[in-house]
N, C-alpha and C. Protein backbone atom coordinates (compact mmCIF):
# COMPACT_ATOMS: atom_id res chain seq x y z
N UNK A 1 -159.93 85.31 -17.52
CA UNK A 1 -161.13 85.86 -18.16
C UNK A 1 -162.39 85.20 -17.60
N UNK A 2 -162.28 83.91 -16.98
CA UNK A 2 -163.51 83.06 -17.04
C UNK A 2 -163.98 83.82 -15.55
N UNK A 3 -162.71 84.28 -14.47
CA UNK A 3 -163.65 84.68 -13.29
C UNK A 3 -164.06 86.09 -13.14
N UNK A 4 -163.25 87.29 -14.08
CA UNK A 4 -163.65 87.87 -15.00
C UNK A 4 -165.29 87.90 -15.12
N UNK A 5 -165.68 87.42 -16.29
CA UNK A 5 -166.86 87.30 -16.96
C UNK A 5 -168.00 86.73 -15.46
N UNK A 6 -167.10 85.25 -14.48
CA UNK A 6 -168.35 84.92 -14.05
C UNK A 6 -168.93 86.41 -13.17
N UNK A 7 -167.83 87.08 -13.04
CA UNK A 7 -168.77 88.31 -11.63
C UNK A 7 -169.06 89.02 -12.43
N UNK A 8 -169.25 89.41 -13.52
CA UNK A 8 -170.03 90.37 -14.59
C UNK A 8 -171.41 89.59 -14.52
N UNK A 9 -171.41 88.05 -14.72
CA UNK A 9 -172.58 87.48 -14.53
C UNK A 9 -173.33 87.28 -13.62
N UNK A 10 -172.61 87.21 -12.08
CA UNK A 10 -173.59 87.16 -10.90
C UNK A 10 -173.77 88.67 -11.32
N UNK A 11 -173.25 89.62 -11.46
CA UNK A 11 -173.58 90.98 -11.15
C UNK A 11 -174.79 91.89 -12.14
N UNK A 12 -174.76 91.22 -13.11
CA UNK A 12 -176.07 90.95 -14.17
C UNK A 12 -177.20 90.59 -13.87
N UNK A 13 -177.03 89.21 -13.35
CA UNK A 13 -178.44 88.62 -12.78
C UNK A 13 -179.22 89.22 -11.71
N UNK A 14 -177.88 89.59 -10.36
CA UNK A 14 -178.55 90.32 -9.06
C UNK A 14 -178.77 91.73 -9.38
N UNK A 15 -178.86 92.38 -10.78
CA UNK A 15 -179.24 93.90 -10.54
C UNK A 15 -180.13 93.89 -11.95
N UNK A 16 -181.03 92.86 -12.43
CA UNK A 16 -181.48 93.04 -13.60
C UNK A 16 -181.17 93.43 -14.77
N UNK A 17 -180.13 93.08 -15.26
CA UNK A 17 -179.15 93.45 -16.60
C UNK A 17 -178.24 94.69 -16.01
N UNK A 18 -178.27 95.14 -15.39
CA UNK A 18 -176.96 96.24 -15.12
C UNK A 18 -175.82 95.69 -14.60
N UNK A 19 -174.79 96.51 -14.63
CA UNK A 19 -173.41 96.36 -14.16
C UNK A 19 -172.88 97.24 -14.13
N UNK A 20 -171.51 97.16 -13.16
CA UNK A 20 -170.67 98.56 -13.04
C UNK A 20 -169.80 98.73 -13.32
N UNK A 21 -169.04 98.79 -13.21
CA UNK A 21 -167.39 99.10 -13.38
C UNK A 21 -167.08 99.47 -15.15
N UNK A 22 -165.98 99.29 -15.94
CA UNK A 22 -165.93 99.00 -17.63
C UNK A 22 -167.08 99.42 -17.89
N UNK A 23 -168.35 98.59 -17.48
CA UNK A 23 -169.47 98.44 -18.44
C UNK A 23 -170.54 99.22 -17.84
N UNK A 24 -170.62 99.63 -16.62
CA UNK A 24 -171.29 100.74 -17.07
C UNK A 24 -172.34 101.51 -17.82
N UNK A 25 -173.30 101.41 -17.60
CA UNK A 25 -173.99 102.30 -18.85
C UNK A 25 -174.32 101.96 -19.71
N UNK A 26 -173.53 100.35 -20.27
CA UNK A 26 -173.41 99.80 -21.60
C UNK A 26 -174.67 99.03 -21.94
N UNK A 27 -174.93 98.83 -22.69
CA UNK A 27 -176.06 98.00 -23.04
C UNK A 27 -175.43 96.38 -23.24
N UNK A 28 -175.80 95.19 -22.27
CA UNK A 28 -175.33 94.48 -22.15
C UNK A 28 -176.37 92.97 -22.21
N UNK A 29 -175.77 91.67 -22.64
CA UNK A 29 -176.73 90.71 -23.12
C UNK A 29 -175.58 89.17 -22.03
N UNK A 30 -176.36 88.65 -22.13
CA UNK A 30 -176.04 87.69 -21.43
C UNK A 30 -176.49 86.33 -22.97
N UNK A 31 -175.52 85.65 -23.20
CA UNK A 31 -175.30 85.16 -24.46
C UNK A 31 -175.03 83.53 -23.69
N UNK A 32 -175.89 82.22 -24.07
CA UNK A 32 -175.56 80.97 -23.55
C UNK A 32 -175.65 80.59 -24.68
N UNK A 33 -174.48 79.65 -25.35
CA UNK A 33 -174.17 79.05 -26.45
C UNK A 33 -173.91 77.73 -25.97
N UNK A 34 -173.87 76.90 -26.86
CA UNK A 34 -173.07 75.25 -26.41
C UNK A 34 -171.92 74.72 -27.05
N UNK A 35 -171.31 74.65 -26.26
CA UNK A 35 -169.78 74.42 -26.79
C UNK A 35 -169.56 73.20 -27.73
N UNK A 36 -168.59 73.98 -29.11
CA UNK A 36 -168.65 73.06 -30.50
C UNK A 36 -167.82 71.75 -29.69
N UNK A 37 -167.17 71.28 -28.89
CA UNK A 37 -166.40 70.64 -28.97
C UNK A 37 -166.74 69.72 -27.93
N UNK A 38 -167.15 70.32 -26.40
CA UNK A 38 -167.93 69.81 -25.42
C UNK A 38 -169.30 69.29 -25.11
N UNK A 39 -170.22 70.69 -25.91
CA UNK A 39 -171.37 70.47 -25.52
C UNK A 39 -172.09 70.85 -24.43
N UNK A 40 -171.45 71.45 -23.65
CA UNK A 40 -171.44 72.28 -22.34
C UNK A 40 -172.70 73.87 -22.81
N UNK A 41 -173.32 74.19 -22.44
CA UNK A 41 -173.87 75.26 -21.94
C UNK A 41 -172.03 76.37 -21.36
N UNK A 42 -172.02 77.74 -22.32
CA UNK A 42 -171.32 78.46 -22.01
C UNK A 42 -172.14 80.01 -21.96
N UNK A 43 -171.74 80.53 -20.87
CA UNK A 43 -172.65 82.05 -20.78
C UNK A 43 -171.45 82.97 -20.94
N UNK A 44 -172.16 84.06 -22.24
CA UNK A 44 -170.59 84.99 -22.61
C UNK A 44 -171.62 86.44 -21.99
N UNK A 45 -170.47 87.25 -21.36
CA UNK A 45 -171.57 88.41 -21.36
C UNK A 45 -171.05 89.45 -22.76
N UNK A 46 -171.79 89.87 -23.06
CA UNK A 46 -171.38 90.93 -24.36
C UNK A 46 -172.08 92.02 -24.48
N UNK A 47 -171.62 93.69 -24.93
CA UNK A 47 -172.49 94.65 -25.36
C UNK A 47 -173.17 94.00 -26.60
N UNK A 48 -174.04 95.15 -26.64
CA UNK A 48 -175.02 94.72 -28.04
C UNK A 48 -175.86 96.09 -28.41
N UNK A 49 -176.27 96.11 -29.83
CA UNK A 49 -176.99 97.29 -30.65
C UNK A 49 -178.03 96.47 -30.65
N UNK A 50 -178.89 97.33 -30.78
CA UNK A 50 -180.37 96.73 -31.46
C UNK A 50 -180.55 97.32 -32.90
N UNK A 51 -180.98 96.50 -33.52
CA UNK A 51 -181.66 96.63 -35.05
C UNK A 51 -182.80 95.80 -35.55
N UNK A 52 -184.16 96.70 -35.27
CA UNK A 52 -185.42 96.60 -35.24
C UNK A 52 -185.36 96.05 -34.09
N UNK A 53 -185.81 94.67 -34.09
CA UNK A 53 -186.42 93.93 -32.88
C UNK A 53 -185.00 93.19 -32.67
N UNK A 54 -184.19 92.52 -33.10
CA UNK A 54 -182.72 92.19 -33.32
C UNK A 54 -181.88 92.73 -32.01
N UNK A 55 -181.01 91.99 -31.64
CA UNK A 55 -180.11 91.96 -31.37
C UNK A 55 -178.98 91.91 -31.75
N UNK A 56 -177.51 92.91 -31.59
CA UNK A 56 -176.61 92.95 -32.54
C UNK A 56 -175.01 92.86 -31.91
N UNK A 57 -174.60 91.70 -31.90
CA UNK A 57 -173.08 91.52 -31.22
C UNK A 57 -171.99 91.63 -31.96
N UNK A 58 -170.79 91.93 -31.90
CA UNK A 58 -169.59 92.02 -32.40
C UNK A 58 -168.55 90.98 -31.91
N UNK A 59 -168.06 90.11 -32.95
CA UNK A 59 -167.31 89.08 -32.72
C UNK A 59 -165.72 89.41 -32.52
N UNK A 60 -165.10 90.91 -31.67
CA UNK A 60 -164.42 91.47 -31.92
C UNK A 60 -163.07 91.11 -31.52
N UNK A 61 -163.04 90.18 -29.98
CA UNK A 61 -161.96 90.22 -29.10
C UNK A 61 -161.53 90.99 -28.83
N UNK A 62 -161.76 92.06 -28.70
CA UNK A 62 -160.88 93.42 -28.28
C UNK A 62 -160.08 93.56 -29.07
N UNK A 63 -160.09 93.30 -30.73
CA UNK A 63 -159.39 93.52 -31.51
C UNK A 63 -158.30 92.32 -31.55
N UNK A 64 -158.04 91.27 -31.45
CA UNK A 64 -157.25 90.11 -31.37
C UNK A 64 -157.38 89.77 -32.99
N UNK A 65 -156.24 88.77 -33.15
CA UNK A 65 -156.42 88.28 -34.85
C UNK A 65 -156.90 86.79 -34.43
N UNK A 66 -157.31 86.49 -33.79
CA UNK A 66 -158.18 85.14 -33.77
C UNK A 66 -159.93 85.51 -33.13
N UNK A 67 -160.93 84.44 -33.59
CA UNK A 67 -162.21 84.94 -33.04
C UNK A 67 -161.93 84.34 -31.82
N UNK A 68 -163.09 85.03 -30.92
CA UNK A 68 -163.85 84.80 -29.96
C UNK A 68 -164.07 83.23 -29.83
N UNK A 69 -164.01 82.15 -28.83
CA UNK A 69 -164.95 80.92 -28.65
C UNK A 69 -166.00 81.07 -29.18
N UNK A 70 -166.77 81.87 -28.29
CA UNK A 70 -168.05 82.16 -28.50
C UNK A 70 -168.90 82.56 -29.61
N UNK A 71 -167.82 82.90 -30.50
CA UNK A 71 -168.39 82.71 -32.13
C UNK A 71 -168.15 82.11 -32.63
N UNK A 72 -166.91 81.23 -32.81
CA UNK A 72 -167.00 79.71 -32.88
C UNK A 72 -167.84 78.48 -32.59
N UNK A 73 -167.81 78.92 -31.68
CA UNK A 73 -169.77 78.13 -31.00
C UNK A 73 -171.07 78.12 -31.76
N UNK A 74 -170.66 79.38 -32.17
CA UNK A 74 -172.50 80.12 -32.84
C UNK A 74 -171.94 79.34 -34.27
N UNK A 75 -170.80 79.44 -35.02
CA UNK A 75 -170.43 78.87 -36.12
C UNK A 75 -170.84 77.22 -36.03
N UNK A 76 -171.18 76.04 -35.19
CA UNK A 76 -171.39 75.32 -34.92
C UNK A 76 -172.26 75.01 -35.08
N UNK A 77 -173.33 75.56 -34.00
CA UNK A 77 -174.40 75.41 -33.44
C UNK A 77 -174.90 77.05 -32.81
N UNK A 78 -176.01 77.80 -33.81
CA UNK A 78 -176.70 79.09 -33.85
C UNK A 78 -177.87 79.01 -33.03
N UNK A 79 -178.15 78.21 -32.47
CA UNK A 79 -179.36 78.38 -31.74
C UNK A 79 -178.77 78.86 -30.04
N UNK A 80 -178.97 79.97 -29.67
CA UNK A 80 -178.39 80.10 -28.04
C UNK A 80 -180.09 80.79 -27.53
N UNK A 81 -179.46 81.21 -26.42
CA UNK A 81 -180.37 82.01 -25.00
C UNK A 81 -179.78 82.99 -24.84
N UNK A 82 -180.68 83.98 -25.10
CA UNK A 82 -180.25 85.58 -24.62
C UNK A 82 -180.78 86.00 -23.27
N UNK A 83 -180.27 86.40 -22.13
CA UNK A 83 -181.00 86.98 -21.40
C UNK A 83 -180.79 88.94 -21.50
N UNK A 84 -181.72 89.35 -21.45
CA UNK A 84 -181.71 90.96 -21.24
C UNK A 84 -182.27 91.44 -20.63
N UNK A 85 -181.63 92.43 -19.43
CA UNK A 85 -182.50 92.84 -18.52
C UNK A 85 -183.26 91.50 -17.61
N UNK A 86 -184.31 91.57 -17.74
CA UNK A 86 -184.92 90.34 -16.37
C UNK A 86 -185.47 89.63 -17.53
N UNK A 87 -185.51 89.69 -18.52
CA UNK A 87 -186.05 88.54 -19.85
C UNK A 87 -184.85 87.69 -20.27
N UNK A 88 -185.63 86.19 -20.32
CA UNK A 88 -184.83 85.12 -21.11
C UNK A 88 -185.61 84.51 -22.53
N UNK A 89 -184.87 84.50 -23.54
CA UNK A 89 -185.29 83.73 -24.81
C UNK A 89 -184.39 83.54 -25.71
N UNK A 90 -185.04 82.51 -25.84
CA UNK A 90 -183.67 81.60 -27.31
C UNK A 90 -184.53 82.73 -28.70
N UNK A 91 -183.11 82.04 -29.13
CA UNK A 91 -182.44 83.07 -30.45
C UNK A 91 -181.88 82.38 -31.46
N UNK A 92 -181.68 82.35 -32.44
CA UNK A 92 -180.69 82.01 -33.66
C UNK A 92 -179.96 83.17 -34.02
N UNK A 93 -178.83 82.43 -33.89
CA UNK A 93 -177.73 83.91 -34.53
C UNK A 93 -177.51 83.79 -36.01
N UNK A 94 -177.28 84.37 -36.62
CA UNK A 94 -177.04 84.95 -38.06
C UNK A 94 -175.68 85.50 -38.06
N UNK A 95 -174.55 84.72 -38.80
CA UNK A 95 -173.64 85.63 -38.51
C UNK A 95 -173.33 86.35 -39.75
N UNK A 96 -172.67 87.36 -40.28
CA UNK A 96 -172.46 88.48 -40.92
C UNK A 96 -171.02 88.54 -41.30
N UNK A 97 -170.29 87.89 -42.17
CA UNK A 97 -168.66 88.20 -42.27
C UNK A 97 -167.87 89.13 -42.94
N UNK A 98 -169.27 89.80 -44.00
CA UNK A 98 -168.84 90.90 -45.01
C UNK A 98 -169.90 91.86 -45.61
N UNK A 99 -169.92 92.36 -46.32
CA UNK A 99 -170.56 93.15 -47.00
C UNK A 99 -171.50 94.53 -46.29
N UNK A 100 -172.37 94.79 -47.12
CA UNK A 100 -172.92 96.16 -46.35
C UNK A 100 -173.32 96.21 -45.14
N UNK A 101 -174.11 94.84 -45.31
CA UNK A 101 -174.47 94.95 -44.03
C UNK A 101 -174.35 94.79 -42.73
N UNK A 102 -173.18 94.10 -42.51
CA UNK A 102 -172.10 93.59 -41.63
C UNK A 102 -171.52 95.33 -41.41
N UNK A 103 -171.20 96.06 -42.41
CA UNK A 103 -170.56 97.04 -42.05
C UNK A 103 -171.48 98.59 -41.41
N UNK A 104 -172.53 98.31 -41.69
CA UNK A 104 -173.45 98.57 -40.90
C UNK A 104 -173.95 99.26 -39.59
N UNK A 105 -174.35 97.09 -39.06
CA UNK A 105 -174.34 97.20 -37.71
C UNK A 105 -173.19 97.32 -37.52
N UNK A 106 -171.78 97.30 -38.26
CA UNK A 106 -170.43 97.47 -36.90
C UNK A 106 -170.47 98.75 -36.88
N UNK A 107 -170.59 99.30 -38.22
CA UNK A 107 -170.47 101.19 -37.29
C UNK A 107 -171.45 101.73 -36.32
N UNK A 108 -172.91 100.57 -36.76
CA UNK A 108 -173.57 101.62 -35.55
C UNK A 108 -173.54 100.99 -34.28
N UNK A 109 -172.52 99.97 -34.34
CA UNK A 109 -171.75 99.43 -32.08
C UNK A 109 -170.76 100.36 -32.40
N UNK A 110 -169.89 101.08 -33.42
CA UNK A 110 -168.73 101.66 -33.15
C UNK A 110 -168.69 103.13 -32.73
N UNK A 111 -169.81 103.18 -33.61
CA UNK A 111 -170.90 105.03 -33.15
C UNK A 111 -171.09 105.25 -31.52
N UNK A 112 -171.58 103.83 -31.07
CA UNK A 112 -172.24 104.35 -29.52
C UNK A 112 -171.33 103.88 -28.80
N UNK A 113 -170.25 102.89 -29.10
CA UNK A 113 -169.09 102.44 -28.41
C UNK A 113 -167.64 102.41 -28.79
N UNK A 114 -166.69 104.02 -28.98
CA UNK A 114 -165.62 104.21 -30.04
C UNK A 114 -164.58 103.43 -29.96
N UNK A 115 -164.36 101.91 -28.72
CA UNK A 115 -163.27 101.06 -28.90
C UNK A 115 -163.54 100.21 -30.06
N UNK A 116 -164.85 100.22 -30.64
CA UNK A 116 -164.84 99.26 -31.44
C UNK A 116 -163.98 99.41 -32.57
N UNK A 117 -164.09 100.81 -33.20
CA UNK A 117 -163.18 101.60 -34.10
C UNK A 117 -161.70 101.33 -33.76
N UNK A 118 -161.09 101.05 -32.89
CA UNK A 118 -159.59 100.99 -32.35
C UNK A 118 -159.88 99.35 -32.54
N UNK A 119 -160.66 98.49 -32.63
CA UNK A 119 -160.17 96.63 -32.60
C UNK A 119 -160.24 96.85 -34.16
N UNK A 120 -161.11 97.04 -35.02
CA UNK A 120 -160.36 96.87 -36.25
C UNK A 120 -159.11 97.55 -36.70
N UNK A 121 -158.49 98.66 -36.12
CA UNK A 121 -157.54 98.71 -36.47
C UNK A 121 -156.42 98.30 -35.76
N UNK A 122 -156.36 97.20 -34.93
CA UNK A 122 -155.83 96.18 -34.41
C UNK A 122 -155.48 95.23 -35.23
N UNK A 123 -156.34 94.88 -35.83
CA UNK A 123 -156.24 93.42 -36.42
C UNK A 123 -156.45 93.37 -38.06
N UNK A 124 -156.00 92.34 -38.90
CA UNK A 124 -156.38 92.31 -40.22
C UNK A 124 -157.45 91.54 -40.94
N UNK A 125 -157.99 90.88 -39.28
CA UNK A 125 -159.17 90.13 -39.89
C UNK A 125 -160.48 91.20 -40.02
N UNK A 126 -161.42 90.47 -40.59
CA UNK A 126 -162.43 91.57 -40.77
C UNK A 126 -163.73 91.14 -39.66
N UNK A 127 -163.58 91.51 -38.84
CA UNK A 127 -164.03 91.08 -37.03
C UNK A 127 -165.86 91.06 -37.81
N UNK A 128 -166.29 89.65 -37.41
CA UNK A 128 -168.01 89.30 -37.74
C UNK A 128 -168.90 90.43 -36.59
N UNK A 129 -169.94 89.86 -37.63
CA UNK A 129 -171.24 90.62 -36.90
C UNK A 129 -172.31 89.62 -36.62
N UNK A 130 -173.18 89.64 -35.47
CA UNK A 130 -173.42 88.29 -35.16
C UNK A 130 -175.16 88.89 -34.81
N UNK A 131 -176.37 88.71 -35.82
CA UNK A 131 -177.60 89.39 -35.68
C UNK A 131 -178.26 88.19 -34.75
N UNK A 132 -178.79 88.02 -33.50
CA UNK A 132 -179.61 87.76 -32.51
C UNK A 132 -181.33 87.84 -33.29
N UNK A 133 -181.80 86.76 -33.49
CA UNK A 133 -183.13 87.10 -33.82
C UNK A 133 -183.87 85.92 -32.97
N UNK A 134 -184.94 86.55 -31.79
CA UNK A 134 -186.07 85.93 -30.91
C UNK A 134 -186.44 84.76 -31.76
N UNK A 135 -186.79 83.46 -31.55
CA UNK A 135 -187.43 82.56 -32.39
C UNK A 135 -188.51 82.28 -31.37
């Protein structure tokens, strides 16, 4: 996964937030968190919704019954770096584990992206929602 992700990331940076292959088309964020355990600077690439000015990620794994690192991270330590498109700025994430509004933003990533709909019914956890807000 890690060499994976890194050529999604050179391929991000050298075309100003785009990419090809899978993603495609997708609306995509470049996510640097610091690792709960290391402390390391980690760059995740991820789709994302917008809501208002917000940024909106899904802690989904492709439907797996364990989270993501990378929301484990944000569970830690919420302050990361978003890059989008040719813009960089830190963020605090907000994460979302239940209720309306969690269910929400997941239908409206599941509306514009229908695998999301197939990872919850993968799994029995109830996959977070992770709101991106500019600080």
């Amino acid at each position: 996964m890690v060499d994976f992700n890194t050529q999604v990331i050179e391929e991000f940076r050298a075309n100003e937030g785009r990419v090809g292959g899978m993603f495609e088309g997708a609306p995509m964020i470049l996510l640097t968190h610091t690792g709960r355990k290391s402390g390391n600077a980690h760059t995740t690439p991820l789709v994302y919704t917008r809501d208002g000015d917000d940024y909106v990620v899904i802690a989904s794994k492709a439907g797996a019954d364990t989270h993501p690192v990378w929301y484990l991270n944000l569970q830690a330590n919420p302050r990361v770096r978003v890059e989008v498109g040719t813009e960089t700025f830190d963020a605090d994430a907000r994460i979302i584990e239940a209720g309306e509004e969690r269910d929400r933003l997941y239908n409206a990533q599941a509306e514009l992206m229908p695998n999301f709909k197939e990872y919850e019914q993968k799994t029995d956890r109830v996959i977070p929602v992770v709101v991106l807000s500019r600080v």
